[in-house]
C-alpha atoms as a PDB file:
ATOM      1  CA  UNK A   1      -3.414   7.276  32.445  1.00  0.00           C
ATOM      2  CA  UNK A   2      -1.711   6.227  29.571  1.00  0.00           C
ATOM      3  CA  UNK A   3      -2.500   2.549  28.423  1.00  0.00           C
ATOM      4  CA  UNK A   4       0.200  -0.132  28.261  1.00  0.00           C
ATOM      5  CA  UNK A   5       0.981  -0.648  24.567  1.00  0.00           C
ATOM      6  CA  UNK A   6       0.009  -4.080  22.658  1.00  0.00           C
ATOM      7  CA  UNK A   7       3.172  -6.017  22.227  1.00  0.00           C
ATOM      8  CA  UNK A   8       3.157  -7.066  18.155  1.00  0.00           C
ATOM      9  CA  UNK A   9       5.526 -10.129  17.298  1.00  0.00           C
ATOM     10  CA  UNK A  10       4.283 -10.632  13.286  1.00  0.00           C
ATOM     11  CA  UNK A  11       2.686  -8.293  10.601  1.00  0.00           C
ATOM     12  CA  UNK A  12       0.804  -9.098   7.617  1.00  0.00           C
ATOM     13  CA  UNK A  13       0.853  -7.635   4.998  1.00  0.00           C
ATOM     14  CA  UNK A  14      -1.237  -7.792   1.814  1.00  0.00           C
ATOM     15  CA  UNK A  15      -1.316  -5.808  -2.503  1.00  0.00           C
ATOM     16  CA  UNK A  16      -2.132  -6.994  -5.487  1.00  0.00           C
ATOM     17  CA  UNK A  17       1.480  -7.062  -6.358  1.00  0.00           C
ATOM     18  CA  UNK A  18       4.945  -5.863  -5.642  1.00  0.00           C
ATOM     19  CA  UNK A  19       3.749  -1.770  -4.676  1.00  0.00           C
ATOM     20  CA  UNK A  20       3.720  -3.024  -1.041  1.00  0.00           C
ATOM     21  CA  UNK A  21       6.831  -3.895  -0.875  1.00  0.00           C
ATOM     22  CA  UNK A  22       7.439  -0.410  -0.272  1.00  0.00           C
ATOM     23  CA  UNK A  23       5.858  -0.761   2.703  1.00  0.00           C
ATOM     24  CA  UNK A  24       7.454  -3.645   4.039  1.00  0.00           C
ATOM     25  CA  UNK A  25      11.182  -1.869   3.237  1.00  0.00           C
ATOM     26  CA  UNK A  26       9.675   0.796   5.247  1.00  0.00           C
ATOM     27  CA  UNK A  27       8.455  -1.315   8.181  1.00  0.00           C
ATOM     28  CA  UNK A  28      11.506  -4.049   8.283  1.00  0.00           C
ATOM     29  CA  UNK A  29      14.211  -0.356   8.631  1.00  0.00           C
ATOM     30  CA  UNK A  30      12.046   0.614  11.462  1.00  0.00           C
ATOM     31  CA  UNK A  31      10.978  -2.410  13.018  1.00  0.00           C
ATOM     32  CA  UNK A  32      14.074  -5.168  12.439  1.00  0.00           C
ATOM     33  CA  UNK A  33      12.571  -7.750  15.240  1.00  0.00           C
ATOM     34  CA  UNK A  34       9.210  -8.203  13.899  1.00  0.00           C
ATOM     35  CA  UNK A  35       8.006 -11.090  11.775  1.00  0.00           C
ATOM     36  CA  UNK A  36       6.598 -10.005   8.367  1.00  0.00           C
ATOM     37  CA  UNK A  37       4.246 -11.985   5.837  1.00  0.00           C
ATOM     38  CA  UNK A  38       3.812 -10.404   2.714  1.00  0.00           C
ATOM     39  CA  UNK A  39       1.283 -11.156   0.433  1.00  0.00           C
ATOM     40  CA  UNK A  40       1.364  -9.792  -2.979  1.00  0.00           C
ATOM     41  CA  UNK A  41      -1.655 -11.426  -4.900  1.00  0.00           C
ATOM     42  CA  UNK A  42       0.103 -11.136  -8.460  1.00  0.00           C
ATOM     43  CA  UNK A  43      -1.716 -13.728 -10.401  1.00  0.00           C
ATOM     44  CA  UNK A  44      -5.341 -11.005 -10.076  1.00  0.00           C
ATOM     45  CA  UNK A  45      -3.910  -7.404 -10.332  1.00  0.00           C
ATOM     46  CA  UNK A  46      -4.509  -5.021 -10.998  1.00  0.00           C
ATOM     47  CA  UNK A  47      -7.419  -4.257  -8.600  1.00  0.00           C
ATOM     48  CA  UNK A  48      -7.881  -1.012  -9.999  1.00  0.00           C
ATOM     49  CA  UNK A  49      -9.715  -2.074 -12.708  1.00  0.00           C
ATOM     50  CA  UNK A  50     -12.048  -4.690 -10.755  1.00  0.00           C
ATOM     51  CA  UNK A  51     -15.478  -4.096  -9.010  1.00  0.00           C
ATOM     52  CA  UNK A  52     -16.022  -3.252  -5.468  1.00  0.00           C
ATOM     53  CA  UNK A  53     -17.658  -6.725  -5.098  1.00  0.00           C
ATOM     54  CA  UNK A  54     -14.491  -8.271  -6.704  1.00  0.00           C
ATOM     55  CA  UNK A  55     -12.165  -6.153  -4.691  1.00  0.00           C
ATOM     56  CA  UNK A  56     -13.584  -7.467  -1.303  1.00  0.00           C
ATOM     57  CA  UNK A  57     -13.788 -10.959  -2.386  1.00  0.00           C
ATOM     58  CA  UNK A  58      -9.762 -10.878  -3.296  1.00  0.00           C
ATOM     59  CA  UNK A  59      -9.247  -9.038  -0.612  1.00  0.00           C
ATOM     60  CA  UNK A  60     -10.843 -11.472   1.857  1.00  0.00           C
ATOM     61  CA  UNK A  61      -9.029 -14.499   0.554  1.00  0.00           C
ATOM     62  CA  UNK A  62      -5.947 -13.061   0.782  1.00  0.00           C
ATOM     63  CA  UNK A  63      -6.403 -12.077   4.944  1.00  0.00           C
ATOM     64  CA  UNK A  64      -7.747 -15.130   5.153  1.00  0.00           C
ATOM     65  CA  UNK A  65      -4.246 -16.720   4.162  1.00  0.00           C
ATOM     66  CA  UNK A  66      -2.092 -13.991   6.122  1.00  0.00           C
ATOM     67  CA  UNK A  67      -4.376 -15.143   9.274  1.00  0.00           C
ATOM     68  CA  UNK A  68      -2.973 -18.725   8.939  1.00  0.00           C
ATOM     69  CA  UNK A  69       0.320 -17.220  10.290  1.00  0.00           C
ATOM     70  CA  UNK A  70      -1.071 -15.765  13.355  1.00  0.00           C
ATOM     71  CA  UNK A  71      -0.413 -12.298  12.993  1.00  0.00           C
ATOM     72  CA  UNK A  72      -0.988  -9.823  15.528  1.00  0.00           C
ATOM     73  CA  UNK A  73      -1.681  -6.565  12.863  1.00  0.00           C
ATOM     74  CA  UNK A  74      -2.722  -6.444   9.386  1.00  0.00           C
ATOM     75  CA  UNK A  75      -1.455  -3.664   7.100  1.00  0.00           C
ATOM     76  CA  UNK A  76      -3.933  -2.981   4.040  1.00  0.00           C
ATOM     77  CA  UNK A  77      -1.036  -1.712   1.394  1.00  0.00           C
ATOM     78  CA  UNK A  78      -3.051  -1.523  -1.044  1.00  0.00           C
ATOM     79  CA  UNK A  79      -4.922   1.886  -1.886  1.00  0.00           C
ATOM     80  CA  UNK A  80      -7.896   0.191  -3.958  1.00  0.00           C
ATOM     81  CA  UNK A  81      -8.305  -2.267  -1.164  1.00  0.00           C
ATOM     82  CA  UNK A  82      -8.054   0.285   1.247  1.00  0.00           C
ATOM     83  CA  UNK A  83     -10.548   2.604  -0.430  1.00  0.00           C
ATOM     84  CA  UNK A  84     -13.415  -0.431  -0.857  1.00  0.00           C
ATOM     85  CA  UNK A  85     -12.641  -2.897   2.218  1.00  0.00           C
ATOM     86  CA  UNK A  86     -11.229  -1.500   5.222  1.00  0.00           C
ATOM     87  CA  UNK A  87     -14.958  -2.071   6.636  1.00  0.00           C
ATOM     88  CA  UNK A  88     -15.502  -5.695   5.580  1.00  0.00           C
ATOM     89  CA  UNK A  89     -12.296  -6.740   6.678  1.00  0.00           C
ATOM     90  CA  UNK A  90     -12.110  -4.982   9.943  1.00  0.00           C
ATOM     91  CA  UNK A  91     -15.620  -7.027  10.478  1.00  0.00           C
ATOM     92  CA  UNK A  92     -13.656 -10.469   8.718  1.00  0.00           C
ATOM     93  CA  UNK A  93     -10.690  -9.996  10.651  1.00  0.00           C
ATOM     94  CA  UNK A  94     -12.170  -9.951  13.875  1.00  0.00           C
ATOM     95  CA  UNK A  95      -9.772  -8.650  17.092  1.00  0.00           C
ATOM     96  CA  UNK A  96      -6.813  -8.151  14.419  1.00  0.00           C
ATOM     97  CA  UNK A  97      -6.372  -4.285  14.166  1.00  0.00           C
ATOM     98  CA  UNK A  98      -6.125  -3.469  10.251  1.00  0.00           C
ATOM     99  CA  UNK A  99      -4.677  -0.349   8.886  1.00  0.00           C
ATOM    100  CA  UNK A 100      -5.206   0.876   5.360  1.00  0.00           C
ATOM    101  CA  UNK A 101      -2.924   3.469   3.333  1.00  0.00           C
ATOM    102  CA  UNK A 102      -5.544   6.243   2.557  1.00  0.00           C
ATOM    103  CA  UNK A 103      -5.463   7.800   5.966  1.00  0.00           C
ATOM    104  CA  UNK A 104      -2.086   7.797   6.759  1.00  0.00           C
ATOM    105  CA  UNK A 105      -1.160   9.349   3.504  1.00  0.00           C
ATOM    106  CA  UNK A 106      -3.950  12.611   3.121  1.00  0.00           C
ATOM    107  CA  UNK A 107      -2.942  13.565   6.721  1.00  0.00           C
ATOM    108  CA  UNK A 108       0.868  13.481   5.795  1.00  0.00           C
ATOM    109  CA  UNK A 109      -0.041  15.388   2.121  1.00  0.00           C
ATOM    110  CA  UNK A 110      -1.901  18.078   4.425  1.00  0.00           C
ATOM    111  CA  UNK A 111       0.732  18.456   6.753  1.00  0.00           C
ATOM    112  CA  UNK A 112       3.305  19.165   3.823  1.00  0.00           C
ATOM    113  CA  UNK A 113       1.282  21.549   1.333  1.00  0.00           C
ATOM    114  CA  UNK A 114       2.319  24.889   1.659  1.00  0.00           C
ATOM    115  CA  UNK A 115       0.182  26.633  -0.846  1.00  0.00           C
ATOM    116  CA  UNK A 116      -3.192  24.175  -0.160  1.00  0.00           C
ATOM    117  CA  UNK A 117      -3.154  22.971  -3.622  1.00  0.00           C
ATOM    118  CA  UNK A 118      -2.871  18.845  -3.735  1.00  0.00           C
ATOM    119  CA  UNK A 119      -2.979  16.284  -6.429  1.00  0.00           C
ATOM    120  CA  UNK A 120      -3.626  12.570  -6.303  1.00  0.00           C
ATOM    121  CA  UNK A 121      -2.480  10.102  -8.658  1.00  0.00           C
ATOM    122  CA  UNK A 122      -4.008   6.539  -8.509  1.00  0.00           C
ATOM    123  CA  UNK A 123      -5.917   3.508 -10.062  1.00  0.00           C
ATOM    124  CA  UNK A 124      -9.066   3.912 -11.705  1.00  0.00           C
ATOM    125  CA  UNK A 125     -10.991   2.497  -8.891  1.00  0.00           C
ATOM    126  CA  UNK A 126      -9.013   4.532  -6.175  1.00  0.00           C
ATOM    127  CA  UNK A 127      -9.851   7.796  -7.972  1.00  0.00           C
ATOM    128  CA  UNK A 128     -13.309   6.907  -8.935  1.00  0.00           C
ATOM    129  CA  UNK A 129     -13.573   6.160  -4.701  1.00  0.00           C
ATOM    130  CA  UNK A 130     -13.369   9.761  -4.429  1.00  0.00           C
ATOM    131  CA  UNK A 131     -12.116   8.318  -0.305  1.00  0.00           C
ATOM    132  CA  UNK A 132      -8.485  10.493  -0.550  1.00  0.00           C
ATOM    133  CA  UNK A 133     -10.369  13.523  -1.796  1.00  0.00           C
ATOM    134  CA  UNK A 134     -13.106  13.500   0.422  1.00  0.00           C
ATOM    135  CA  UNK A 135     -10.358  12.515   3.799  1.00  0.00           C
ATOM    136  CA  UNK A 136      -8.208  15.840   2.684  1.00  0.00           C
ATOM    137  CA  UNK A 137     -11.289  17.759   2.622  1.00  0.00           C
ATOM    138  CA  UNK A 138     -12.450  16.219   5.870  1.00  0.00           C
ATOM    139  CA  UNK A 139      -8.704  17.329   7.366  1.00  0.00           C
ATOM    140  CA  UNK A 140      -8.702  21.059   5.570  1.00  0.00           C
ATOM    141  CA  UNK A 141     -12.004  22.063   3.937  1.00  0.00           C
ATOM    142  CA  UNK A 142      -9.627  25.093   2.123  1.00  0.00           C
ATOM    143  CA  UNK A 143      -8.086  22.518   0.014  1.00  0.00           C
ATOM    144  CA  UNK A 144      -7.971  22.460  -3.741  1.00  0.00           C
ATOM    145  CA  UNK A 145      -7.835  18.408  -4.218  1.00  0.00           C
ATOM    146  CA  UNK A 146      -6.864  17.774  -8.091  1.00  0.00           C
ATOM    147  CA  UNK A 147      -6.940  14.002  -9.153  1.00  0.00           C
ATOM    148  CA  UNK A 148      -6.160  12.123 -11.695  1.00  0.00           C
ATOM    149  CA  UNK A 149      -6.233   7.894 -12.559  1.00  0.00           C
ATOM    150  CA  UNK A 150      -2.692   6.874 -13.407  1.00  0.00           C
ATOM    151  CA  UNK A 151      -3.476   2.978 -14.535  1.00  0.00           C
ATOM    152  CA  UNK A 152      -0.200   2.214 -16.581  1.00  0.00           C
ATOM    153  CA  UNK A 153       2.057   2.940 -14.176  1.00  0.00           C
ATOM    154  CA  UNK A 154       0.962  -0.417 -12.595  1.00  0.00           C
ATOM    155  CA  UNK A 155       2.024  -2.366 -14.951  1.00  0.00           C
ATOM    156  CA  UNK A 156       5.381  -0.640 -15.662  1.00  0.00           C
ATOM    157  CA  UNK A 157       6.512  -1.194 -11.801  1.00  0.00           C
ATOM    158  CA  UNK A 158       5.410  -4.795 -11.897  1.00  0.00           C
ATOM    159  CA  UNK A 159       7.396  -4.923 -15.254  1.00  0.00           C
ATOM    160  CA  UNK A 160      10.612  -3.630 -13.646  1.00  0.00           C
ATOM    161  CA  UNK A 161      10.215  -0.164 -16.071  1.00  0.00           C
ATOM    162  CA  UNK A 162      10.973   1.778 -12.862  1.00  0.00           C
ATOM    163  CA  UNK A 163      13.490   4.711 -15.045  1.00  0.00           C
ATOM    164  CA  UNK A 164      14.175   5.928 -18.569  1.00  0.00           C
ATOM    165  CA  UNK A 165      12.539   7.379 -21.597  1.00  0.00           C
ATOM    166  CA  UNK A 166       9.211   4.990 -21.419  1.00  0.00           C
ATOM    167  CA  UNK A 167       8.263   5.383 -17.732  1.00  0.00           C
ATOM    168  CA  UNK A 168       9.229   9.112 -17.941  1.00  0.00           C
ATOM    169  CA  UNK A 169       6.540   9.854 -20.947  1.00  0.00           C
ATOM    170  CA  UNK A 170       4.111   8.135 -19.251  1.00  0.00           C
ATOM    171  CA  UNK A 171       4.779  10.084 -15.851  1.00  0.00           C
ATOM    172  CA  UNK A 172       4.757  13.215 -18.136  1.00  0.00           C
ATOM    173  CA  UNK A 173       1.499  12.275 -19.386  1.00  0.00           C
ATOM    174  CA  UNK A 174      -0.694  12.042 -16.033  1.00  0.00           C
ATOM    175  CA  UNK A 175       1.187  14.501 -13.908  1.00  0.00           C
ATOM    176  CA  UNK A 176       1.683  17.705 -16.530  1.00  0.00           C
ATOM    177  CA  UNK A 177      -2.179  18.466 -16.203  1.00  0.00           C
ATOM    178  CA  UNK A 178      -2.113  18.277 -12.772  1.00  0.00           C
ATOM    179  CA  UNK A 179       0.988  20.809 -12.604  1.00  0.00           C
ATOM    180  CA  UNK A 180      -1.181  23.084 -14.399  1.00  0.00           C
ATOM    181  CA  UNK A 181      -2.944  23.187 -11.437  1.00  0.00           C
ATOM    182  CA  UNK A 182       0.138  24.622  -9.524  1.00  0.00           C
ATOM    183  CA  UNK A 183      -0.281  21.841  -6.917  1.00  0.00           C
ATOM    184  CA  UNK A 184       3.123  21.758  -4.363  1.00  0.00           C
ATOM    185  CA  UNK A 185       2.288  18.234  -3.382  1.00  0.00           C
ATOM    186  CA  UNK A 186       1.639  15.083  -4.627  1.00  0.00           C
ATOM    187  CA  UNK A 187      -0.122  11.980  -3.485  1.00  0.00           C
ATOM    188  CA  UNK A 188       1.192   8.802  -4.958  1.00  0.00           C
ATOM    189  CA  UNK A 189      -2.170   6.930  -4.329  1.00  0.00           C
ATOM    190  CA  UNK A 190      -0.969   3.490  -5.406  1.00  0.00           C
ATOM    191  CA  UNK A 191       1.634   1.661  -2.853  1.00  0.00           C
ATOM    192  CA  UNK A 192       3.526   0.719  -6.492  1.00  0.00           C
ATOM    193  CA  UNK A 193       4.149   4.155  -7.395  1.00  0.00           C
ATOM    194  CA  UNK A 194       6.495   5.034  -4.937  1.00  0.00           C
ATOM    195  CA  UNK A 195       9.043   2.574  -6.759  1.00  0.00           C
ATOM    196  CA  UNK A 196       8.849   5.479  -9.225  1.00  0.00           C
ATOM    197  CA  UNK A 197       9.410   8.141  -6.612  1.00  0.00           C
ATOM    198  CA  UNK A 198      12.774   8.902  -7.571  1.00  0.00           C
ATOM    199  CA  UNK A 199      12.018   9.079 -11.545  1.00  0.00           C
ATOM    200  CA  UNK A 200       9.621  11.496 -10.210  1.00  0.00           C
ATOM    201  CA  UNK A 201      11.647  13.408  -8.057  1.00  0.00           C
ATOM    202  CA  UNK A 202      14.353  13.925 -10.764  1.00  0.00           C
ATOM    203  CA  UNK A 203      11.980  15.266 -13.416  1.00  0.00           C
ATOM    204  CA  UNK A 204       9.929  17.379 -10.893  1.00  0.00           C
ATOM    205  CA  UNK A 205      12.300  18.488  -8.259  1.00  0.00           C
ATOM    206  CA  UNK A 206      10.364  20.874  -6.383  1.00  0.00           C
ATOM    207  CA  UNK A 207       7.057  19.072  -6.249  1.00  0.00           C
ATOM    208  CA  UNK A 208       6.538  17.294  -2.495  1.00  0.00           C
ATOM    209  CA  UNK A 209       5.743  13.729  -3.481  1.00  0.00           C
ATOM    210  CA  UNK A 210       3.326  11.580  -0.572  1.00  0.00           C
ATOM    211  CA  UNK A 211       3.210   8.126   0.315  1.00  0.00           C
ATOM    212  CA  UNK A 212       1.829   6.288   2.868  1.00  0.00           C
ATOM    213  CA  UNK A 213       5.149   4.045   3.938  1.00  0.00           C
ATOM    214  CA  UNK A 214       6.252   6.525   6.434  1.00  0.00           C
ATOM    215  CA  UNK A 215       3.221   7.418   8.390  1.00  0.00           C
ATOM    216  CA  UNK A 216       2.069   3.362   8.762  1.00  0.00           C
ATOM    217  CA  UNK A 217       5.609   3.375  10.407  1.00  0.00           C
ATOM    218  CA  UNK A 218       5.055   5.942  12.204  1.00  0.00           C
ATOM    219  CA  UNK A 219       1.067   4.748  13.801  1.00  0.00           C
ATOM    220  CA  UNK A 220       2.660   1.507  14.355  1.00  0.00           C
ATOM    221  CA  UNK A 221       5.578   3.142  16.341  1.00  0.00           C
ATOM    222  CA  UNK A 222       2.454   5.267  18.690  1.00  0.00           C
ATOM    223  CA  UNK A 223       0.644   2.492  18.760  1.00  0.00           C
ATOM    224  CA  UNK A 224       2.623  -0.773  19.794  1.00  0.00           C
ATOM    225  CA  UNK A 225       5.366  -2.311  21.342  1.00  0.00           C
ATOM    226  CA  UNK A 226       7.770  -4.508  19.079  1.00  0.00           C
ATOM    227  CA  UNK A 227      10.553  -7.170  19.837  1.00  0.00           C
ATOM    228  CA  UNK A 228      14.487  -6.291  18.766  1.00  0.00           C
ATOM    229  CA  UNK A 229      15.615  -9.515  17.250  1.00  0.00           C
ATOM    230  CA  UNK A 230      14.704 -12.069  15.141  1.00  0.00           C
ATOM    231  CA  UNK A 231      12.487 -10.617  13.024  1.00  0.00           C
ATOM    232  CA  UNK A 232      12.153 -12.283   9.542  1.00  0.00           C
ATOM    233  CA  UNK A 233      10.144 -11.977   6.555  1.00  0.00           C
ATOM    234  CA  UNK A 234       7.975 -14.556   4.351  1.00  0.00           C
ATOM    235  CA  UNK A 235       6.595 -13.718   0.895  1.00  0.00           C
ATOM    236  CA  UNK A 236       4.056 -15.560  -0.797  1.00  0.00           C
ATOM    237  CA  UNK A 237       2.744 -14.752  -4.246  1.00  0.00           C
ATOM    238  CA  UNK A 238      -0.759 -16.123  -6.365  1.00  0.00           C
ATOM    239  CA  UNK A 239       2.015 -15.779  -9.689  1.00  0.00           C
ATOM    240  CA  UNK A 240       5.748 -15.474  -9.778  1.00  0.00           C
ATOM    241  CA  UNK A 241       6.859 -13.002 -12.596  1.00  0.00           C
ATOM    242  CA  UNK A 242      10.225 -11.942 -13.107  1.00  0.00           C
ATOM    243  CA  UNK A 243       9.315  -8.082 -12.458  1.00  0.00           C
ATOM    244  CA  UNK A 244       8.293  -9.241  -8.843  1.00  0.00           C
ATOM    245  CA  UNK A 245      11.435 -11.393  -8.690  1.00  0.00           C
ATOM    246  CA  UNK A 246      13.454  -8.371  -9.352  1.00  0.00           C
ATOM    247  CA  UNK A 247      12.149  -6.004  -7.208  1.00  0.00           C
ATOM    248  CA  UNK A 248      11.932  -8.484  -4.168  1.00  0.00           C
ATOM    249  CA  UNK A 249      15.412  -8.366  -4.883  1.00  0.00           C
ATOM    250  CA  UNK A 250      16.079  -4.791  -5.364  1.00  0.00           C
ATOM    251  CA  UNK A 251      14.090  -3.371  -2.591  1.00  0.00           C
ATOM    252  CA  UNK A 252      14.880  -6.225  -0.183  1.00  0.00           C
ATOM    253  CA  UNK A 253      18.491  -6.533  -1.477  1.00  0.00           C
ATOM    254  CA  UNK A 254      17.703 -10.178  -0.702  1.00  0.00           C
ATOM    255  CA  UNK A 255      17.755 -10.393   2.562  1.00  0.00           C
ATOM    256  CA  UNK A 256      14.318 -12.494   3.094  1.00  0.00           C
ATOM    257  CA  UNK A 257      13.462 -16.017   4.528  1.00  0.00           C
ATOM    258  CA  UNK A 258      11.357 -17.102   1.818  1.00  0.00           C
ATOM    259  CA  UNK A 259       9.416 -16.514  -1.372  1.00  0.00           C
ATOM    260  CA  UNK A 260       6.514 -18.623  -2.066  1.00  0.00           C
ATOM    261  CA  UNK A 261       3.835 -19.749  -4.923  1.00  0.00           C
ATOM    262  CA  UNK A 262       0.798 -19.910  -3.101  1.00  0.00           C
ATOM    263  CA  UNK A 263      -2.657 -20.438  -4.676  1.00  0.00           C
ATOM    264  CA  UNK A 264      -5.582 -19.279  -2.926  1.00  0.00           C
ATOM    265  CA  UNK A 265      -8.512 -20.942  -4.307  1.00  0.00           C
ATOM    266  CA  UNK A 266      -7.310 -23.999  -2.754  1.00  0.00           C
ATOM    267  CA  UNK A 267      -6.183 -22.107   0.301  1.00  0.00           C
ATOM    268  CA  UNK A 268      -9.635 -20.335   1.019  1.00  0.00           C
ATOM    269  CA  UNK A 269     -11.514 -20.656   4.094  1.00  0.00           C
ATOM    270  CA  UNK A 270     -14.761 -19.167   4.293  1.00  0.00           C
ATOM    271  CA  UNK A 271     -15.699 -20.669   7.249  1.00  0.00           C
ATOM    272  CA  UNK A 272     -12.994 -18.742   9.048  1.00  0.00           C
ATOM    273  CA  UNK A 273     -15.359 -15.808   8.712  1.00  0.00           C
ATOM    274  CA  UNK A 274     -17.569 -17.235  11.745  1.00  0.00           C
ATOM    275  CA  UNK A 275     -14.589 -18.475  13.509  1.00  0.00           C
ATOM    276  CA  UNK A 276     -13.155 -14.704  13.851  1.00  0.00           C
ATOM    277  CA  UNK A 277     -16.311 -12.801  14.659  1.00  0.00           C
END
């Protein structure tokens, strides 16, 4: 017998910066009714460079906020904070379902190589994880899993650099020794590089590029039920650069309830640790 689908009114969602948003275009095309909350914690990334200890202490804070808005599912889109705290926020969290990005996106990258050959590009800490290599392996032991730690593209998204003659070198740079490789597909292991995707695509036109947008949709799709109107969507930030600004507005052409300064410090509740458990 199949089980009668949870009915999901409002989804948080949580990054260091603006690489979520790719995510949230994603989920609002799909999903139009739902209420989103956004997080992008702009004032700490990048996360790739911080500790594992670090990592779940941001990462903690900022579901502690998104829980203040009673959401119903938290969405991890984040692939540092998915690679490091899945576990202690599952446990924080407490009968909220959270879903990370690292999953969803080896299982899609195995489903589309043709020739078994995969590459990874992400933040230092993602790589150093080893969690996407070790998932694909898990999926297809025959794999040939080439990585490689991409940190500058980071900055560049969250700078608005998203085309032209810098952003291309530096692309160049990380993804020509992985071609060497003669990998057909490509994870983009950082929810802020596919704002690059179609740089990408244009300079490497038959290389399969991954990301982990699509396949959240589609879990969320098997997995719940979801109103058809008035969905709306709240962003909060820790900082307010004008490279966030801009892509808010580019990949949300606007069309959001709010954007808000929010500082967390002041917001943080430990004690809601022992309230959710």
């Amino acid at each position: 017998m199949n089980r009668e689908k949870v009915f999901v009114k409002r989804i948080g969602i949580f990054d260091s910066g603006a690489g979520g948003l790719t995510v949230l275009k994603e989920l609002r095309n799909a999903l139009p009714g739902v209420k989103y909350y956004y997080l992008g914690d702009t004032a700490r990334l990048p996360y790739g460079t911080k500790s594992s200890e670090t990592i779940i202490r941001y990462t903690k804070q900022n579901v502690s906020f998104l829980l203040t808005k009673g959401i119903d599912v938290l969405i991890v889109a984040c692939n540092t904070a998915s690679a490091y705290a899945i576990p202690a926020l599952r446990e924080y969290a407490g009968n909220i379902p959270v879903t990370g990005v690292i999953h969803p996106g080896a299982r899609r990258a195995v489903d589309a190589t043709e020739n078994g050959r995969i590459g990874i590009i992400g933040t230092q800490a993602t790589i150093s994880s080893d969690k996407y290599q070790k998932k694909l392996i898990e999926l297809n032991p025959d794999l040939k899993v080439f990585s490689a730690p991409a940190p500058l593209l980071v900055p560049l998204v969250e700078e608005g650099l998203i085309s032209g003659e810098i952003p291309e070198k530096v692309i160049s740079m990380y993804l020509e020794p992985l071609l060497e490789e003669n990998i057909d597909t490509l994870i983009l292991g950082c929810t802020h590089y596919p704002i690059l995707k179609q740089t990408i695509r244009e300079m490497y036109p038959a290389l399969c590029l991954v990301d982990s947008a699509e396949p959240i949709r589609d879990i969320l799709l098997k997995e719940y039920r979801f109103p058809n109107r008035n969905g709306k969507t709240e962003i909060y930030v820790t900082d307010y650069p004008e490279g966030f600004g801009l892509l808010s507005q580019r990949f949300l052409e606007g069309n959001f309830d709010k954007i808000e300064h929010i500082d967390l410090q002041k917001l943080w509740r430990p004690h809601y640790e022992k309230k959710s458990k």
